[in-house]
Protein backbone atom coordinates (compact mmCIF):
# COMPACT_ATOMS: atom_id res chain seq x y z
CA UNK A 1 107.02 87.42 87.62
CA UNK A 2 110.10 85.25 86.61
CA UNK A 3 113.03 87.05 84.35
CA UNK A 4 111.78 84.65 81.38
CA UNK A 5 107.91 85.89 82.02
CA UNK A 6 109.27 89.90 82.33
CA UNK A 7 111.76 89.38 79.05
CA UNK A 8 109.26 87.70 76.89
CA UNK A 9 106.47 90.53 77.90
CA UNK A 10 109.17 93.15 77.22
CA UNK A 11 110.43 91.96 73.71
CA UNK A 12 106.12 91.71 72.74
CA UNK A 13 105.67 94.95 73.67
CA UNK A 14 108.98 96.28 71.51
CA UNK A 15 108.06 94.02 69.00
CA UNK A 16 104.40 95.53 68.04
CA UNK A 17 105.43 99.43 69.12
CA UNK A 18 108.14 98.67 66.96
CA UNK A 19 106.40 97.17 64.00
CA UNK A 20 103.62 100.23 63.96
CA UNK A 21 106.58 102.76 64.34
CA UNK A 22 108.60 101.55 61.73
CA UNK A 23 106.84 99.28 58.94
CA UNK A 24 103.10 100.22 59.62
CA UNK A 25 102.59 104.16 58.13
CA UNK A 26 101.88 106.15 61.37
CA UNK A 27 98.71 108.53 61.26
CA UNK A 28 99.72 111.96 63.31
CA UNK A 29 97.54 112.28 66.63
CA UNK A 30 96.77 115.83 68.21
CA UNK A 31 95.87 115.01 71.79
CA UNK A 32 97.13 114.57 75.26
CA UNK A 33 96.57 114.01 78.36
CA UNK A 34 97.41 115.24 82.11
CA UNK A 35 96.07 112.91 85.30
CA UNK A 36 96.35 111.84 88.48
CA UNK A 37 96.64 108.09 89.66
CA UNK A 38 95.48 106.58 93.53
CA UNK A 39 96.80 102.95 94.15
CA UNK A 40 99.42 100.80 95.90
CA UNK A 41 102.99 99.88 95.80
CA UNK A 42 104.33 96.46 96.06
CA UNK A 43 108.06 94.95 96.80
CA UNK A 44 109.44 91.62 95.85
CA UNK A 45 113.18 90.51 96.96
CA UNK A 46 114.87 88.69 99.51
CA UNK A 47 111.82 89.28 102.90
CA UNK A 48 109.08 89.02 100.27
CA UNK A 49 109.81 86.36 97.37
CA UNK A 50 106.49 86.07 95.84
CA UNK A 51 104.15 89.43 95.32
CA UNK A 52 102.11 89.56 98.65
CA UNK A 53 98.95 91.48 98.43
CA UNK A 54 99.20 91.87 102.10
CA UNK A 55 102.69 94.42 101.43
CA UNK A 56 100.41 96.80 99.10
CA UNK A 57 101.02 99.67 100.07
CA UNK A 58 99.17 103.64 99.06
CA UNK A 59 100.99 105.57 96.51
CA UNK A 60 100.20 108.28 94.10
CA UNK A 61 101.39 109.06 90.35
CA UNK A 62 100.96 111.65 88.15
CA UNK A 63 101.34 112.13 84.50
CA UNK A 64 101.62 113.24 81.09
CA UNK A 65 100.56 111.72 77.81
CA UNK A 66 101.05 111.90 74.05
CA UNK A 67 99.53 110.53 71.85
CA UNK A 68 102.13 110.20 68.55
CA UNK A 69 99.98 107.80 66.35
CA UNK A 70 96.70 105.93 66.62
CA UNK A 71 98.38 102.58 68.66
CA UNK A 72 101.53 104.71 69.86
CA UNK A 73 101.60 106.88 73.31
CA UNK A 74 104.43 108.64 75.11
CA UNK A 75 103.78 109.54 78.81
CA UNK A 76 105.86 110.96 81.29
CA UNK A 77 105.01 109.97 84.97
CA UNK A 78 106.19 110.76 88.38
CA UNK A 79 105.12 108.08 91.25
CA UNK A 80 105.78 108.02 95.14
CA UNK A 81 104.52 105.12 97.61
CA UNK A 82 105.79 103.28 101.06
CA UNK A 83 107.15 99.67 101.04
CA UNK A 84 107.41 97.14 103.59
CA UNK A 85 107.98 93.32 104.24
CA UNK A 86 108.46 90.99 106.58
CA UNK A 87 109.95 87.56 106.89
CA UNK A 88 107.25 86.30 109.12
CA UNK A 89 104.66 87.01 106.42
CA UNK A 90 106.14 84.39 103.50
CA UNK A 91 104.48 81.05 103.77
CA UNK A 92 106.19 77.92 103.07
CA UNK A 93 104.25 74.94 101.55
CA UNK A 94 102.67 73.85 105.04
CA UNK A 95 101.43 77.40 105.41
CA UNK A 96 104.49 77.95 108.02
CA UNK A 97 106.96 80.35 107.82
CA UNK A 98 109.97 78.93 106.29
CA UNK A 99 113.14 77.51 108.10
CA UNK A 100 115.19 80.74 106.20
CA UNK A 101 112.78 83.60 107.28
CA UNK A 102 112.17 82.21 110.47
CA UNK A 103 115.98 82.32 111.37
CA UNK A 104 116.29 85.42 109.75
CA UNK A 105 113.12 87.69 111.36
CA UNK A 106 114.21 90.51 109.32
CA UNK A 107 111.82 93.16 107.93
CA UNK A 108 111.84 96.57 105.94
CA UNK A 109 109.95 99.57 105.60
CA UNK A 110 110.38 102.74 103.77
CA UNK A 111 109.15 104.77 100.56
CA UNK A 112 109.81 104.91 97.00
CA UNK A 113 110.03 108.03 94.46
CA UNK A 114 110.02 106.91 90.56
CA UNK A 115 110.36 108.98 87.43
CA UNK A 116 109.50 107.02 84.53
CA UNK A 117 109.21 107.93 80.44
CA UNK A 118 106.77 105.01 78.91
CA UNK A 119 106.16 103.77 75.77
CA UNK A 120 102.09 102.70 75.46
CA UNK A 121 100.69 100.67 72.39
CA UNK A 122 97.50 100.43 72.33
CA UNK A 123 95.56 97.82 70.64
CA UNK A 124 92.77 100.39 69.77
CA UNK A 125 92.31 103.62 68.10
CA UNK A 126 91.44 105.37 71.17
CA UNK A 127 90.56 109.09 70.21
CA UNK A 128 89.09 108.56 66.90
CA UNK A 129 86.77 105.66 67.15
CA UNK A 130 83.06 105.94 66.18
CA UNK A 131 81.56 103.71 68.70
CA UNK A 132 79.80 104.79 71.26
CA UNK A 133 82.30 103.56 74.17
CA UNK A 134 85.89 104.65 74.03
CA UNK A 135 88.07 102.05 75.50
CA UNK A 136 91.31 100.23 74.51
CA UNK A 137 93.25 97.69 76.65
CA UNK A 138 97.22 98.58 76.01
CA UNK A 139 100.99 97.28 77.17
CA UNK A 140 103.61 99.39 77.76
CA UNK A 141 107.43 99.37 79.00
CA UNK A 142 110.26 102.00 79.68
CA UNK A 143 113.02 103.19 81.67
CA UNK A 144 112.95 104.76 85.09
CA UNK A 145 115.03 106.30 88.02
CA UNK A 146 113.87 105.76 91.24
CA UNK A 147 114.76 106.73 95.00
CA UNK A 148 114.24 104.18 97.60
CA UNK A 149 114.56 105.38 101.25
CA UNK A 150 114.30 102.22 103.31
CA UNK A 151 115.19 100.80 106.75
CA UNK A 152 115.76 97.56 107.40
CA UNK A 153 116.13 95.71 111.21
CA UNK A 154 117.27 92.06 112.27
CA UNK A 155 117.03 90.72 115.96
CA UNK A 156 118.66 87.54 115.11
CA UNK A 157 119.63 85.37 112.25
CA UNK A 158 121.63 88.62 110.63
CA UNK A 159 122.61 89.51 114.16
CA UNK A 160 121.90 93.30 115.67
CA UNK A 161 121.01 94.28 112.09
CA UNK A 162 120.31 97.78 111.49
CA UNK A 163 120.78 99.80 108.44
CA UNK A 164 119.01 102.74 107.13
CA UNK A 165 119.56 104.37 104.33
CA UNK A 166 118.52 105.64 100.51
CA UNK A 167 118.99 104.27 97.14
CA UNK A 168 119.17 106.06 93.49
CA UNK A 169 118.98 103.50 90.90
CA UNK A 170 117.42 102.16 87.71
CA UNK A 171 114.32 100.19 86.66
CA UNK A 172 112.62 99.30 83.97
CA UNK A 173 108.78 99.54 84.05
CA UNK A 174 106.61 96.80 82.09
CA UNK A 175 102.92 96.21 82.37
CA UNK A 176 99.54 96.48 81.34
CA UNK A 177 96.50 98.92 81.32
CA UNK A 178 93.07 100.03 80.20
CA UNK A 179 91.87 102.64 79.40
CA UNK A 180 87.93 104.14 79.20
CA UNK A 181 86.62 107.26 77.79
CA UNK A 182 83.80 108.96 80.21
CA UNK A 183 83.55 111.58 77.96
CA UNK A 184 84.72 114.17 75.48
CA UNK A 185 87.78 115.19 77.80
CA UNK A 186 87.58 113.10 80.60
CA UNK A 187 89.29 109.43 81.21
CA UNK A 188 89.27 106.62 83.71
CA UNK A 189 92.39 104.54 83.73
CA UNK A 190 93.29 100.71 85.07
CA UNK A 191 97.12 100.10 85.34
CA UNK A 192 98.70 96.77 86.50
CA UNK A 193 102.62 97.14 86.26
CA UNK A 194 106.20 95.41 87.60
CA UNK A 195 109.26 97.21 87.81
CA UNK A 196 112.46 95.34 87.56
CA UNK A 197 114.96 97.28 90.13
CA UNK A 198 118.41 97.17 88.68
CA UNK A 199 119.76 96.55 92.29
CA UNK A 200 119.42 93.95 94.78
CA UNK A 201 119.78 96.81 97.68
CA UNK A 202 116.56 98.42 98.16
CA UNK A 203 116.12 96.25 101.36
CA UNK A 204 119.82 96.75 101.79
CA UNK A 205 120.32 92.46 102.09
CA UNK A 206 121.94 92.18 98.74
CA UNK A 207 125.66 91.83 100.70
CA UNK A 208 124.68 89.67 103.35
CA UNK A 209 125.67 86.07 103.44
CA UNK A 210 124.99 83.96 100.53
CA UNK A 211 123.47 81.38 103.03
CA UNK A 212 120.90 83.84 104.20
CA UNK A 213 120.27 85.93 100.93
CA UNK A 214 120.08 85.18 97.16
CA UNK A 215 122.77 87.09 95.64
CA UNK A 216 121.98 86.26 92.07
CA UNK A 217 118.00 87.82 92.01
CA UNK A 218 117.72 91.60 92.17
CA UNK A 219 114.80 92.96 93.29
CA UNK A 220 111.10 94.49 91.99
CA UNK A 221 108.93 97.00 92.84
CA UNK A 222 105.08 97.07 91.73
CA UNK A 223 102.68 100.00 90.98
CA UNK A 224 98.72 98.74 90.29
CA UNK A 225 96.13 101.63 90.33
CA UNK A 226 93.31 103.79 88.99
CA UNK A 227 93.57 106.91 87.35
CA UNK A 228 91.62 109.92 86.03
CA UNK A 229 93.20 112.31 83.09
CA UNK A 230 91.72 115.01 80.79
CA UNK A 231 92.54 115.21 77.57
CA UNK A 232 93.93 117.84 75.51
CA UNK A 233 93.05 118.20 71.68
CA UNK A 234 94.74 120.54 69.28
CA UNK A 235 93.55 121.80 66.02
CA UNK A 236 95.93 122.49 63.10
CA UNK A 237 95.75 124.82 60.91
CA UNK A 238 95.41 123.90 57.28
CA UNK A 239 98.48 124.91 54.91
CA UNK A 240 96.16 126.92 53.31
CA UNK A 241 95.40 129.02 55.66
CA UNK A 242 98.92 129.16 57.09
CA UNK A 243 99.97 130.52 53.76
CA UNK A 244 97.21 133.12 52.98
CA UNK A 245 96.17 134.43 56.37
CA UNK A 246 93.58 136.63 54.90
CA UNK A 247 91.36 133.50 54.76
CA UNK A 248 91.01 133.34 58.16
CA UNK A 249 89.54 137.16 58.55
């Protein structure tokens, strides 16, 4: 994903959560939604500058939802997964491995811990449609903090390279999902997202020479996965009712 692709997905999604929260009248929701996620994390930088399916890698989320209007959803998440690359796994346009990686033969592995708060719109009314099938496709961006523990090792073009080490830093999460109703409570969920690192160290490369590394491109991170989640649905009590309690005997 290229910074003009990531900024023009993030301004649409701001743009139509925007124009539901403020012009649009917002109808009050009264569910949410706890679940668990199975799927694979992905790294893009300096060893790995295209998204490689072959660097997916398992990792789990968890998460909270709430639902503050019919298009409008908060969720809370918290998601851990292992990341690798390798130069000798980038292709050049022969199918080779490029002159840079070649020279380089550097490669990283490690794991990644995210917390993440997620703004969902969702071009459906979700929990209060009368069809039969429940379902609405959605985008969504935010902020998160991650924690990147990765280690990183170079026989030769960056010399006896060796360096180890974690990395606390910012991202900011944009994708897209779907989202299915099985039943009354339960959910299955399809997520495809990119995370733009604000960093260029989580494969610790971003100070090496500008001959061998791309100083100007920080890095991403990818979750893409499955999920299952039960929803939650609360009743309110009618003013009424609050007011004269002796109704509700």
């Amino acid at each position: 994903m290229t910074n003009s692709t990531f900024q023009k997905t993030l301004l649409a999604c701001f743009v139509q959560a925007g124009s539901v929260l403020f012009i649009a009248p917002a109808q009050a929701q009264n569910t949410s939604e706890v679940g668990v996620g199975l799927g694979a994390t992905n790294y893009r930088g300096e060893l790995s500058p295209r998204y490689q399916f072959q660097n997916n890698r398992p990792a789990l989320t968890a998460f909270y939802r709430k639902d503050v209007s019919v298009p409008i959803t908060l969720r809370g998440g918290l998601t851990a997964g292992l990341l690798r690359a390798d130069d000798g796994n980038v292709s050049g346009v022969n199918g080779a491995v490029p002159p840079l990686q070649a020279y380089r033969q550097a490669n990283t592995k490690g794991w990644l811990a995210e917390a993440s708060a997620i703004v969902e719109y969702n071009f459906l009314d979700f929990h209060r449609r009368t069809d039969k099938v429940h379902f609405t496709p959605y985008l969504f961006g935010g902020l998160a903090i991650f924690y990147a523990n990765t280690k990183t090792v170079s026989n030769a073009g960056l010399g006896e390279l060796n360096r180890q080490g974690g990395v606390i830093g910012f991202a900011i999460p944009v994708g897209v999902g779907a989202k299915l109703a099985l039943s009354e409570h339960w959910n299955l969920g399809l997520e495809i997202g990119a995370r733009k690192a604000l960093t260029d160290q989580l494969d610790h490369l971003g100070d090496q020479s500008p001959l061998l590394v791309n100083p100007h491109d920080q890095d991403w991170y990818y979750y893409n996965g499955l999920s299952l989640s039960y929803t939650f649905y609360k009743i309110h009590c009618p003013d009424s009712y609050k007011k004269n309690k002796e109704l509700l005997k």
